[in-house]
N, C-alpha and C. Protein backbone atom coordinates (compact mmCIF):
# COMPACT_ATOMS: atom_id res chain seq x y z
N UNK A 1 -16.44 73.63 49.79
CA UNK A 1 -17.13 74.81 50.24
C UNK A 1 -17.12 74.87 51.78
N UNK A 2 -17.50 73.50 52.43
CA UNK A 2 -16.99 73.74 53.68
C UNK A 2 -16.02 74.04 54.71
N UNK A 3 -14.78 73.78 53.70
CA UNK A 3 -13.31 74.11 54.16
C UNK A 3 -13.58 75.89 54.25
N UNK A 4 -13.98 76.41 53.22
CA UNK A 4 -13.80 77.46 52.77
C UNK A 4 -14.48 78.02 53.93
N UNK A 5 -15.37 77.99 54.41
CA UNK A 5 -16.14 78.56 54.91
C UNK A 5 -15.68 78.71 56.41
N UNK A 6 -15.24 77.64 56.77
CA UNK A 6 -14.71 77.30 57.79
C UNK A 6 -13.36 77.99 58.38
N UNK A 7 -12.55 78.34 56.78
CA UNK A 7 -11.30 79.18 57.06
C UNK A 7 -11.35 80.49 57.05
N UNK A 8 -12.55 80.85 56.81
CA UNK A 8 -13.14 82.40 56.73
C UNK A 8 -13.67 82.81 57.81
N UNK A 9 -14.51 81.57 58.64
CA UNK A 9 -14.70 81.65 60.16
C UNK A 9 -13.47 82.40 60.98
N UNK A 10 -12.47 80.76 60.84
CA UNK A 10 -11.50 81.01 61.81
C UNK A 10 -10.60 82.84 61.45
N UNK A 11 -10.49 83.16 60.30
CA UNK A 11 -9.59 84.15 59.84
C UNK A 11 -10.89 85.39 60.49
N UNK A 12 -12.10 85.66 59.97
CA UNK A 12 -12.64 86.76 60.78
C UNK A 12 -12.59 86.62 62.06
N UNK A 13 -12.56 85.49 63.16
CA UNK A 13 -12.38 85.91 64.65
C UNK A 13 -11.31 86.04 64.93
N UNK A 14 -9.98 85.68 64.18
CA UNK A 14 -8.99 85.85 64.67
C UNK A 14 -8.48 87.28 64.34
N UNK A 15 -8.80 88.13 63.12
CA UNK A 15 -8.92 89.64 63.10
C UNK A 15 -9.76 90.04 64.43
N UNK A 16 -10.90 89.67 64.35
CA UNK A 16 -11.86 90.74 65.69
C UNK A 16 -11.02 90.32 67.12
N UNK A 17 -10.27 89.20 67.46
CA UNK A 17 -9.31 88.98 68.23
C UNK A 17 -8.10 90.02 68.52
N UNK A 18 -7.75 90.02 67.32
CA UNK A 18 -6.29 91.10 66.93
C UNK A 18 -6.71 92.55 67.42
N UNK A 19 -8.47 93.03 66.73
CA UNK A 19 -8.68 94.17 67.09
C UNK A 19 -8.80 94.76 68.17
N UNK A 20 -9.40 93.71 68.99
CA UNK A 20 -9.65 93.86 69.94
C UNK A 20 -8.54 94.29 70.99
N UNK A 21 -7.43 93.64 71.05
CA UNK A 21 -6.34 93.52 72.09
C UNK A 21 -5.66 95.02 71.37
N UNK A 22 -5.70 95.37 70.52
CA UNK A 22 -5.45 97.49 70.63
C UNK A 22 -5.91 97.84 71.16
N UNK A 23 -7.92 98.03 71.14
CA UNK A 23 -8.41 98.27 71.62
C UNK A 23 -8.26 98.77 73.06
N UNK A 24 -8.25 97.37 73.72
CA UNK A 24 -7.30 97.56 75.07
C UNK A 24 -6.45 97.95 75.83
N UNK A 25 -5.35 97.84 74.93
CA UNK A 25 -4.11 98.59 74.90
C UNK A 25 -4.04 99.85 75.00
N UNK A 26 -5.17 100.52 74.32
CA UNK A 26 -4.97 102.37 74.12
C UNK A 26 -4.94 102.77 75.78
N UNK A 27 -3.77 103.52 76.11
CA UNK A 27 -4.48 104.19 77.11
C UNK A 27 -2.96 103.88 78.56
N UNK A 28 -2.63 102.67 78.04
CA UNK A 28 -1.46 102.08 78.76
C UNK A 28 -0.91 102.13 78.95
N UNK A 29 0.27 102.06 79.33
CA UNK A 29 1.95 102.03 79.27
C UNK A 29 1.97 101.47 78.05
N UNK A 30 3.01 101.83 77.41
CA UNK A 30 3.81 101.00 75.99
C UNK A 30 4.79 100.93 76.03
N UNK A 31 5.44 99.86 75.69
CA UNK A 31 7.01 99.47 75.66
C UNK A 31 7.16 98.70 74.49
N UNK A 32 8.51 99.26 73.79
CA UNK A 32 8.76 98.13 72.46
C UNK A 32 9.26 96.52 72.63
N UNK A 33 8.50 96.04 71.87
CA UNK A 33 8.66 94.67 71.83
C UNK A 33 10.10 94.16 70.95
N UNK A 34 10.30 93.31 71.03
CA UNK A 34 11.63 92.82 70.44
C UNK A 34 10.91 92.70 68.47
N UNK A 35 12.01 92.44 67.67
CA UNK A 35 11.32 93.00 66.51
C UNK A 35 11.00 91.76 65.84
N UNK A 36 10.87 90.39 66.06
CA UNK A 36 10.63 89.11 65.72
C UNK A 36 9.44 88.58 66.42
N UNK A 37 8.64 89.48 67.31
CA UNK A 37 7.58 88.97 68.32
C UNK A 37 6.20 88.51 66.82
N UNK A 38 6.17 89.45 65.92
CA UNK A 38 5.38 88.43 64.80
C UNK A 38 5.47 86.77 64.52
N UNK A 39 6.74 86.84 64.39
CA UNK A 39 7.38 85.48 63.12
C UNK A 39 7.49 84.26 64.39
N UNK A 40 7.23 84.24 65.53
CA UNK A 40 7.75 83.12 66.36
C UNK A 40 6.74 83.80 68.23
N UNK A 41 6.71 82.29 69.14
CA UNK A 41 6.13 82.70 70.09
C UNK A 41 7.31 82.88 71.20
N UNK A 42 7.05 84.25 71.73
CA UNK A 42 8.25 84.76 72.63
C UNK A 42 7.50 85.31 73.67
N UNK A 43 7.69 84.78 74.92
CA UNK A 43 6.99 85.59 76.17
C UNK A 43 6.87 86.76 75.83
N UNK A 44 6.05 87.40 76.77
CA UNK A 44 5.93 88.69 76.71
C UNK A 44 5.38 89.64 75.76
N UNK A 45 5.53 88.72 74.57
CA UNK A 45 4.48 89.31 73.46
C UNK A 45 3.49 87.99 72.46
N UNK A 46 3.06 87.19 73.56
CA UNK A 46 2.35 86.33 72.88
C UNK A 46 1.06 85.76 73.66
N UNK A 47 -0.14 85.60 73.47
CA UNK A 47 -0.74 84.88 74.33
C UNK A 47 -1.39 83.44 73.69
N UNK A 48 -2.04 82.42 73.65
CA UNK A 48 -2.39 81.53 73.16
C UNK A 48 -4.14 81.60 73.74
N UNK A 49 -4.91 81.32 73.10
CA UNK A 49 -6.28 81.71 73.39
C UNK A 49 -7.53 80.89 72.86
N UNK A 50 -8.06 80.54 73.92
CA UNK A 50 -9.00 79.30 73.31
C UNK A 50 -10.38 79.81 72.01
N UNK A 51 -11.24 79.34 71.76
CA UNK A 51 -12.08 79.35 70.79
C UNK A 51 -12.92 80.69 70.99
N UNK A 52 -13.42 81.10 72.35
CA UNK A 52 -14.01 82.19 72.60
C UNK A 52 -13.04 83.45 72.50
N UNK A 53 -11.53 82.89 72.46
CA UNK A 53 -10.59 84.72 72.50
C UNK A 53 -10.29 84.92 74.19
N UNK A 54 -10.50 84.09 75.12
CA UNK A 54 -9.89 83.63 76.53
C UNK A 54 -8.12 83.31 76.16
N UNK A 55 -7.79 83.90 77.44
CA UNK A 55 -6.80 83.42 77.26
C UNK A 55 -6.73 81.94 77.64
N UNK A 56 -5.81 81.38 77.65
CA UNK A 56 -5.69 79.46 77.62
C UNK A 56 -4.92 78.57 77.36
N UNK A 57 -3.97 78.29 77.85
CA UNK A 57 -2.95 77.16 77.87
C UNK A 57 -3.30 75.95 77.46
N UNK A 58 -4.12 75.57 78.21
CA UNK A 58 -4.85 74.31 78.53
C UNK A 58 -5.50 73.76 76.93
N UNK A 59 -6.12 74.70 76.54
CA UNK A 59 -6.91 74.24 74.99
C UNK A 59 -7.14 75.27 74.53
N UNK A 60 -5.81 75.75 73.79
CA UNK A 60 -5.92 77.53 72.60
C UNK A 60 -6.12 76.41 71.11
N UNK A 61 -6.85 77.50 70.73
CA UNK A 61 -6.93 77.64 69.91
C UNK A 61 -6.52 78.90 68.72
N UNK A 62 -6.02 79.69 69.39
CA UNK A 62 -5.14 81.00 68.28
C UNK A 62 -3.99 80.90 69.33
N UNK A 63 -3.00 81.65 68.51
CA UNK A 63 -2.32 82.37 69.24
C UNK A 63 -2.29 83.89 68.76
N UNK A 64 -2.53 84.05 69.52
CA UNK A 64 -1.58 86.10 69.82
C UNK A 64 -0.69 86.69 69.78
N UNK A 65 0.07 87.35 68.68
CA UNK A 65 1.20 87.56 68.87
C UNK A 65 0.76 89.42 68.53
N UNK A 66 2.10 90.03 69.29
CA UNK A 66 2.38 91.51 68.68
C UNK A 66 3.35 92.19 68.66
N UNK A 67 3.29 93.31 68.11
CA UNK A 67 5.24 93.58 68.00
C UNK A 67 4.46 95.62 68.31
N UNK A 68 5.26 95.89 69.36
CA UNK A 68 5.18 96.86 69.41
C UNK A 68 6.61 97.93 69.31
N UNK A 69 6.60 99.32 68.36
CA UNK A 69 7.75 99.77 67.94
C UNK A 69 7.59 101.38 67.90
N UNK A 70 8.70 102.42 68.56
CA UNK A 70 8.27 103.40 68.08
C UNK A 70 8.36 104.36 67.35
N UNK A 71 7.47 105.01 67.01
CA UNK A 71 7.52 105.75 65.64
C UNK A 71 8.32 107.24 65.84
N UNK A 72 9.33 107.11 64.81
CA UNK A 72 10.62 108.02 64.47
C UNK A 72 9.84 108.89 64.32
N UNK A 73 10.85 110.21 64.98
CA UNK A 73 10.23 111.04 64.72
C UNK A 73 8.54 111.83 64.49
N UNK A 74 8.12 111.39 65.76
CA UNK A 74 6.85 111.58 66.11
C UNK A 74 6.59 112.76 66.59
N UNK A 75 5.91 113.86 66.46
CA UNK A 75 5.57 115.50 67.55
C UNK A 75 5.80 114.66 69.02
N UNK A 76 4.94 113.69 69.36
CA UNK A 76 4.62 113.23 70.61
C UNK A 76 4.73 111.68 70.56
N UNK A 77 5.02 110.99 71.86
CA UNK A 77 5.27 109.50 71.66
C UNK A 77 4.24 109.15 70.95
N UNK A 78 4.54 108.53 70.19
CA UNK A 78 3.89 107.37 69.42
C UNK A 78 4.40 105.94 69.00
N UNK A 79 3.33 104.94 69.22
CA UNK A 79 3.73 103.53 68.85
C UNK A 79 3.17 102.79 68.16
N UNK A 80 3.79 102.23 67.15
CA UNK A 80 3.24 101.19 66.03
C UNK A 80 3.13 100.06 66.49
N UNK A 81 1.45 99.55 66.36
CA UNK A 81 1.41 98.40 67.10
C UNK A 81 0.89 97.54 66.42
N UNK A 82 1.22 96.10 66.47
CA UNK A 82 0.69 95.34 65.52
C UNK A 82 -0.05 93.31 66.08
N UNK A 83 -1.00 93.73 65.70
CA UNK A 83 -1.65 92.37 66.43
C UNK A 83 -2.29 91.29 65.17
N UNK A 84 -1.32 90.20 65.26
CA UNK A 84 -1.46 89.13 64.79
C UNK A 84 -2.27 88.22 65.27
N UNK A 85 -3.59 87.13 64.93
CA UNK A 85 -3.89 86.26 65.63
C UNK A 85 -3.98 85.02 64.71
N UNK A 86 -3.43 83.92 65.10
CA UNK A 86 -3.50 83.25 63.83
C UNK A 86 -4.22 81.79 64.67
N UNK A 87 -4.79 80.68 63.50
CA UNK A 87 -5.06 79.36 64.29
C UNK A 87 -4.15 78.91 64.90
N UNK A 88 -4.28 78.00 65.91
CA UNK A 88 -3.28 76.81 65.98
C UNK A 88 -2.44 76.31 65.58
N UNK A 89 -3.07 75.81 65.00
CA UNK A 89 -2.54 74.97 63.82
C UNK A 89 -1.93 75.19 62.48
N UNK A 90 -1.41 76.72 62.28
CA UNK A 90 -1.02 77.77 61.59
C UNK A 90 0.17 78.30 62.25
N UNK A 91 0.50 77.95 63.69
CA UNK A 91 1.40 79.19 64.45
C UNK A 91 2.88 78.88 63.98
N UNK A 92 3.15 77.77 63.47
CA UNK A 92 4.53 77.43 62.59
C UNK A 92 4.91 78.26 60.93
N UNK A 93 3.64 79.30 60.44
CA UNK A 93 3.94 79.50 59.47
C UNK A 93 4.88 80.76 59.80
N UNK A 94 5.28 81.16 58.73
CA UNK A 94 6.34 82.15 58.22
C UNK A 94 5.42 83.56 58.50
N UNK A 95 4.67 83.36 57.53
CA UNK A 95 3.38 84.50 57.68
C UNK A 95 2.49 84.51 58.39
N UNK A 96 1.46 85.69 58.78
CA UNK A 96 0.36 85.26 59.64
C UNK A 96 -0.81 84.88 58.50
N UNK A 97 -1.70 84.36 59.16
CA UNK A 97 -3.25 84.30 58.44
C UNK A 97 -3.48 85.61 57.41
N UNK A 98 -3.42 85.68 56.52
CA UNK A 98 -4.17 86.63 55.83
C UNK A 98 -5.22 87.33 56.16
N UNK A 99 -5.48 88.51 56.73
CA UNK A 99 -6.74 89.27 57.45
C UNK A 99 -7.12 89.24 58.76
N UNK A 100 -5.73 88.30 58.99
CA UNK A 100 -6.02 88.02 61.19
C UNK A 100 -4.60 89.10 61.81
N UNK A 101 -4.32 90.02 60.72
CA UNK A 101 -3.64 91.14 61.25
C UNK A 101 -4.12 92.71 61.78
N UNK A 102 -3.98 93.35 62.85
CA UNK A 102 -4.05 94.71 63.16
C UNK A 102 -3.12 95.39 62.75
N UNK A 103 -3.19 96.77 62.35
CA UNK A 103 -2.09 98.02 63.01
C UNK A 103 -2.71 99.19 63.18
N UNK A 104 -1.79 99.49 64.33
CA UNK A 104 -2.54 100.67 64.99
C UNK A 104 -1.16 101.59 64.88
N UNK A 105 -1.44 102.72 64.91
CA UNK A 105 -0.70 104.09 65.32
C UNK A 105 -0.87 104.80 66.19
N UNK A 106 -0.51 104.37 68.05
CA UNK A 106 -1.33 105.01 69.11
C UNK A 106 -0.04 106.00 69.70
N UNK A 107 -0.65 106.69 70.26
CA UNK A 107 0.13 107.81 71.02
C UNK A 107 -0.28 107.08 72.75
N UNK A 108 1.07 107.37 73.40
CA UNK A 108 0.96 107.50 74.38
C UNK A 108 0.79 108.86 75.21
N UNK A 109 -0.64 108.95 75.83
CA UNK A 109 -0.29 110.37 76.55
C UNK A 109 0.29 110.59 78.20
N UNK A 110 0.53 111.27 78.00
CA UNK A 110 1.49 111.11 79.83
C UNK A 110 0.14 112.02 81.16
N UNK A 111 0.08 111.11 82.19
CA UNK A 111 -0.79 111.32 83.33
C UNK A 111 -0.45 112.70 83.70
């Protein structure tokens, strides 16, 4: 029960992690990410982040990954964005965490 509980911890902050960094994002410049920025850690679309959701080299505990892409045939730019955050000690899997995924459908509007 304590495993359990424990992996339900780490999997809800690493969603409110994921959510968060859209959040942020709205409003930005957007540029597409290469289309493997999920499955593996690749500059530029990854951050590593300690226990609080800081970023952190030194002692992460998630990593951050996202793949940003844009959507065909849109009225107006739009980009599919997607924020992964998974444990540590997880960042070798194939898949992400189950429920430590975002997607968003944001428009970029022009200044």
């Amino acid at each position: 029960v304590t495993d359990t509980v424990a992996r339900s911890r780490r999997h809800l902050s690493a969603a409110v992690l994921a959510d968060g960094f859209v959040t942020t994002r709205v409003g930005r410049p957007i540029g597409a990410t290469p289309p493997d920025c999920l499955d593996r850690d690749i500059g530029g679309c990854m951050e590593p982040l300690d226990g609080d959701g800081r970023p952190s080299v030194a002692a992460p505990a998630f990593i951050r990954r996202w793949r940003v892409a844009p959507v065909p045939a849109a009225p107006s730019p739009a980009w599919s964005v997607t924020v992964c955050v998974v444990p540590v000690d997880q960042r070798r899997s194939i898949t992400p965490t189950p429920g430590a995924c975002v997607h968003r459908i944001v428009s970029e509007v022009a200044p």
